[in-house]
C-alpha atoms as a PDB file:
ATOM      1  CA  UNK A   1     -11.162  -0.993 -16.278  1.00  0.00           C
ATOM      2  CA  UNK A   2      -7.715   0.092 -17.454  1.00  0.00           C
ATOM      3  CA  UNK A   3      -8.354   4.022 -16.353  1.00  0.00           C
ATOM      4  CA  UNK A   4      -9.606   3.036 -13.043  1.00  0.00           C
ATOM      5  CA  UNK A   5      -6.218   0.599 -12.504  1.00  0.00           C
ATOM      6  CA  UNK A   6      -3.724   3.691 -13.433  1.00  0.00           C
ATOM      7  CA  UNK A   7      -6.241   5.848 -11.071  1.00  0.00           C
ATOM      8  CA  UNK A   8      -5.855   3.796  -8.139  1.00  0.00           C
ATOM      9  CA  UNK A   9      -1.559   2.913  -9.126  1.00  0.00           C
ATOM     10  CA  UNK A  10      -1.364   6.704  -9.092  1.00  0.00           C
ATOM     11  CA  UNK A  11      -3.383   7.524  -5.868  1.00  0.00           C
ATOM     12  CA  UNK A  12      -1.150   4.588  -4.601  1.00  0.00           C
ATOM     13  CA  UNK A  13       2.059   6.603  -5.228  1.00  0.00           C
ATOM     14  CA  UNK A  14       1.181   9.500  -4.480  1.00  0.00           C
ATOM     15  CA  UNK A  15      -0.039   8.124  -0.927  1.00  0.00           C
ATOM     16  CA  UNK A  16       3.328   6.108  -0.612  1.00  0.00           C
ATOM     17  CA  UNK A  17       6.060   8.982  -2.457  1.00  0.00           C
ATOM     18  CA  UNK A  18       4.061  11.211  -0.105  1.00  0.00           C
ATOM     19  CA  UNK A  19       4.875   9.154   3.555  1.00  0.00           C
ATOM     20  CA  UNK A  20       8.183   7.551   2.097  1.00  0.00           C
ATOM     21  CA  UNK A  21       9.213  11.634   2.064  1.00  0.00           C
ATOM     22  CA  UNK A  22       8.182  12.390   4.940  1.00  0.00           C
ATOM     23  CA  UNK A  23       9.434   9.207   6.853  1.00  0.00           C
ATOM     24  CA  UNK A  24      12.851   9.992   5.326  1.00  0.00           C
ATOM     25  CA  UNK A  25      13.162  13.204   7.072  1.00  0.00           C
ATOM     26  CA  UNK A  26      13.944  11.566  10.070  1.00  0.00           C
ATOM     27  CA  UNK A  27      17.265  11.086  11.102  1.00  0.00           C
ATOM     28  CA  UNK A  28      19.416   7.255  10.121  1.00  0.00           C
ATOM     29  CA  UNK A  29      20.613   5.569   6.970  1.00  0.00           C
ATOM     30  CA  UNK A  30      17.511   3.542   6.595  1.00  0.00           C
ATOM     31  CA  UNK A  31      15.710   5.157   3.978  1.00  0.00           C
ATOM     32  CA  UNK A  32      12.430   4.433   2.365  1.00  0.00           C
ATOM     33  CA  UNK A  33      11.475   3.872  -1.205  1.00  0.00           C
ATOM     34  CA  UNK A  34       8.259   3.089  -3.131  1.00  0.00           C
ATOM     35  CA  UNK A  35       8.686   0.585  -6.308  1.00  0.00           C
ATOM     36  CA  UNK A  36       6.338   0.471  -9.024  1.00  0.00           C
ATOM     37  CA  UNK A  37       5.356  -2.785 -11.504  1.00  0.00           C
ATOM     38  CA  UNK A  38       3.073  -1.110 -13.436  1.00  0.00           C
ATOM     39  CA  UNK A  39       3.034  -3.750 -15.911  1.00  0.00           C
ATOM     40  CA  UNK A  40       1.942  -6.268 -13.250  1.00  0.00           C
ATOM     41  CA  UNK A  41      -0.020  -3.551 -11.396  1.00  0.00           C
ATOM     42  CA  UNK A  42       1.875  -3.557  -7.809  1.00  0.00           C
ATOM     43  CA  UNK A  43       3.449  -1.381  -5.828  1.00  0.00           C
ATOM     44  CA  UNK A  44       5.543  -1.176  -2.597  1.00  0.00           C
ATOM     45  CA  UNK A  45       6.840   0.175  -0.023  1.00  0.00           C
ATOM     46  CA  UNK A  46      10.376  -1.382   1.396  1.00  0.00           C
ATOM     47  CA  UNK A  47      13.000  -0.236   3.893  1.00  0.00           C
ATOM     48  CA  UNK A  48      16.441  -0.731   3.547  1.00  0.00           C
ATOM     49  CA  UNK A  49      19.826   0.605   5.053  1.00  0.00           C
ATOM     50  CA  UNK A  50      22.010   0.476   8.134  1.00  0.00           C
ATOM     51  CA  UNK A  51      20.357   0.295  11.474  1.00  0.00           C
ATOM     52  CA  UNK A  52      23.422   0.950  13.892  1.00  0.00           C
ATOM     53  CA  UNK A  53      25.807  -2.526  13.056  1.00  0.00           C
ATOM     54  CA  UNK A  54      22.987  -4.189  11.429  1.00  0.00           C
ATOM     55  CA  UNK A  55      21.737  -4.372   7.690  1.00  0.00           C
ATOM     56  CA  UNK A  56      18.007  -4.071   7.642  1.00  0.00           C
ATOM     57  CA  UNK A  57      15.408  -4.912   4.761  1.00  0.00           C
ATOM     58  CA  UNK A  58      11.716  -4.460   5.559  1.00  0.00           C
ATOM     59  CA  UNK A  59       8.518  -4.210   3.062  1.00  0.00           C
ATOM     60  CA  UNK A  60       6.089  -1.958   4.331  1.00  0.00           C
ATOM     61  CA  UNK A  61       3.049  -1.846   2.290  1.00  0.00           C
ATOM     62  CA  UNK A  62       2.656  -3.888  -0.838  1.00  0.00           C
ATOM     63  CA  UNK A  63      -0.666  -3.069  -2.701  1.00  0.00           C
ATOM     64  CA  UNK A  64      -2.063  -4.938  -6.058  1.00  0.00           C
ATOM     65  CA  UNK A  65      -4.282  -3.630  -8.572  1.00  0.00           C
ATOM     66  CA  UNK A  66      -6.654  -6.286 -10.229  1.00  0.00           C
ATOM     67  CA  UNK A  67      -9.649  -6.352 -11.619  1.00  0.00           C
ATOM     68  CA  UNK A  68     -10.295  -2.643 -10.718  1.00  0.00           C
ATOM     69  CA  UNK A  69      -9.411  -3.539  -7.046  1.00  0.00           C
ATOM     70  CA  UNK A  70      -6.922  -2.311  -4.493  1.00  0.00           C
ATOM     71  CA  UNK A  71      -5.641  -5.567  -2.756  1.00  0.00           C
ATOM     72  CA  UNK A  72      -3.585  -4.257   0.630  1.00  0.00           C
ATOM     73  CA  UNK A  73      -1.224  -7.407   0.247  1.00  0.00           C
ATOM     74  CA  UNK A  74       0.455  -5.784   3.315  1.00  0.00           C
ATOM     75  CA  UNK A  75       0.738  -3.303   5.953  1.00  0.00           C
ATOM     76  CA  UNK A  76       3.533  -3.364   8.010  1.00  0.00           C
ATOM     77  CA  UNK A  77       2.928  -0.088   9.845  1.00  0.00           C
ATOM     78  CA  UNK A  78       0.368   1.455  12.134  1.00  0.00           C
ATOM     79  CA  UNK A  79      -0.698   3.667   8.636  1.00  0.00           C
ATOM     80  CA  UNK A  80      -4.414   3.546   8.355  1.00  0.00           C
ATOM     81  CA  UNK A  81      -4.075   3.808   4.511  1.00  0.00           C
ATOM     82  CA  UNK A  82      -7.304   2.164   3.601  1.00  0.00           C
ATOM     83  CA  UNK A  83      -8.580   4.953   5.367  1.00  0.00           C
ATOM     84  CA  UNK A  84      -6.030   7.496   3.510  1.00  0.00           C
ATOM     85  CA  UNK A  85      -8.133   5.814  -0.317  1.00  0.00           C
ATOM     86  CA  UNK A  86     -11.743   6.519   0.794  1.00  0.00           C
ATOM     87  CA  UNK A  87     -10.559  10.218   1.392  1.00  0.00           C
ATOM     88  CA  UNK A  88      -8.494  10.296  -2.149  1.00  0.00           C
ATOM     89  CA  UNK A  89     -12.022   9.009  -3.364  1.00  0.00           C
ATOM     90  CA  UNK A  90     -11.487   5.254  -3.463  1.00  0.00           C
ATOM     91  CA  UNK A  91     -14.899   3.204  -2.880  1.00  0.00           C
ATOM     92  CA  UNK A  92     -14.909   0.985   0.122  1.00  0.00           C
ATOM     93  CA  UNK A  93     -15.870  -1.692  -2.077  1.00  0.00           C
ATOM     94  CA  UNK A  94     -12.802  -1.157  -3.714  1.00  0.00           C
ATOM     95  CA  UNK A  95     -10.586  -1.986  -1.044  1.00  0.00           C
ATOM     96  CA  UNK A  96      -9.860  -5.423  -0.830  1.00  0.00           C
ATOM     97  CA  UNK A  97      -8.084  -6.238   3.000  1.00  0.00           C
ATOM     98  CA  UNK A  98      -5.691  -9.524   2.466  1.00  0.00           C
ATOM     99  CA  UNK A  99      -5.323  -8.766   6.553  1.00  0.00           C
ATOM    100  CA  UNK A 100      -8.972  -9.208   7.301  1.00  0.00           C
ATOM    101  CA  UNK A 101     -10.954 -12.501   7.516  1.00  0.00           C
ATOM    102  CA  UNK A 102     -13.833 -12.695   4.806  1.00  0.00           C
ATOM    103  CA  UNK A 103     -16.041 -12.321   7.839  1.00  0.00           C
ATOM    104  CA  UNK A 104     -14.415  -8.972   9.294  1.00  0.00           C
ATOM    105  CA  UNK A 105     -14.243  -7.448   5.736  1.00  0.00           C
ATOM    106  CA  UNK A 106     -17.745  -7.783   5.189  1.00  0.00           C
ATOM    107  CA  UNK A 107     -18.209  -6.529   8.335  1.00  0.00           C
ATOM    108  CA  UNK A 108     -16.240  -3.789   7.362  1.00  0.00           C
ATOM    109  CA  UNK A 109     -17.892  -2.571   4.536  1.00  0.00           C
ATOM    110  CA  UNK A 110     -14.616  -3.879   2.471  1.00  0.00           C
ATOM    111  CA  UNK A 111     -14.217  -6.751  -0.684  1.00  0.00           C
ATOM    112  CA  UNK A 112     -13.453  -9.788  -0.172  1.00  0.00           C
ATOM    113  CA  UNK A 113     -11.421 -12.521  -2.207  1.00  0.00           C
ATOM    114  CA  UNK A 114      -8.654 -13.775  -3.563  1.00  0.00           C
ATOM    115  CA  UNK A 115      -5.527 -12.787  -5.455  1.00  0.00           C
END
């Protein structure tokens, strides 16, 4: 279980280093930045930095791996990223959707459960 867990962590930052890059092209001092917990198996996205006269602080995605799981904890964005997995090879049944109802994940073809 451990090599699938650093699999998915480093499809997860890849995924996240990838957009936080790309998002941070754009022009403004809020900037994006992905933190790891390897140790405790999550990892996040979070915004931070001057909006105009206004301090802002905002997490984005926060993903756990468990029990050879990806739990999307959150998605703050219009990022389809569960999508984004099943391309890097992640199984649907893999992807466990804290957004979802138990009802619309099975619908879905995704886990279900708790964290």
């Amino acid at each position: 279980m451990e090599d699938k867990s650093e699999k998915y962590l480093a499809i997860l930052a890849d995924i996240l280093n990838s957009l936080a890059n790309w998002w941070n092209n754009a022009p403004g001092d809020v900037k994006n930045e992905v933190i790891i917990d390897k140790e405790k198996r999550h990892i996040l996205m979070v915004s931070t930095g001057r909006n105009k006269d206004r301090f802002e602080y905002l997490v984005l995605f926060h993903f756990k791996v468990q029990d050879g799981k990806i739990w999307v904890l959150k998605n703050n964005t219009d990022e389809d990223l569960d999508r984004e997995l099943w391309k890097q090879g992640v199984p649907i049944k893999d992807i466990v959707v804290g957004r979802h109802s138990d009802f619309e994940r099975n619908l879905k073809g995704y886990e279900y459960g708790m964290v």
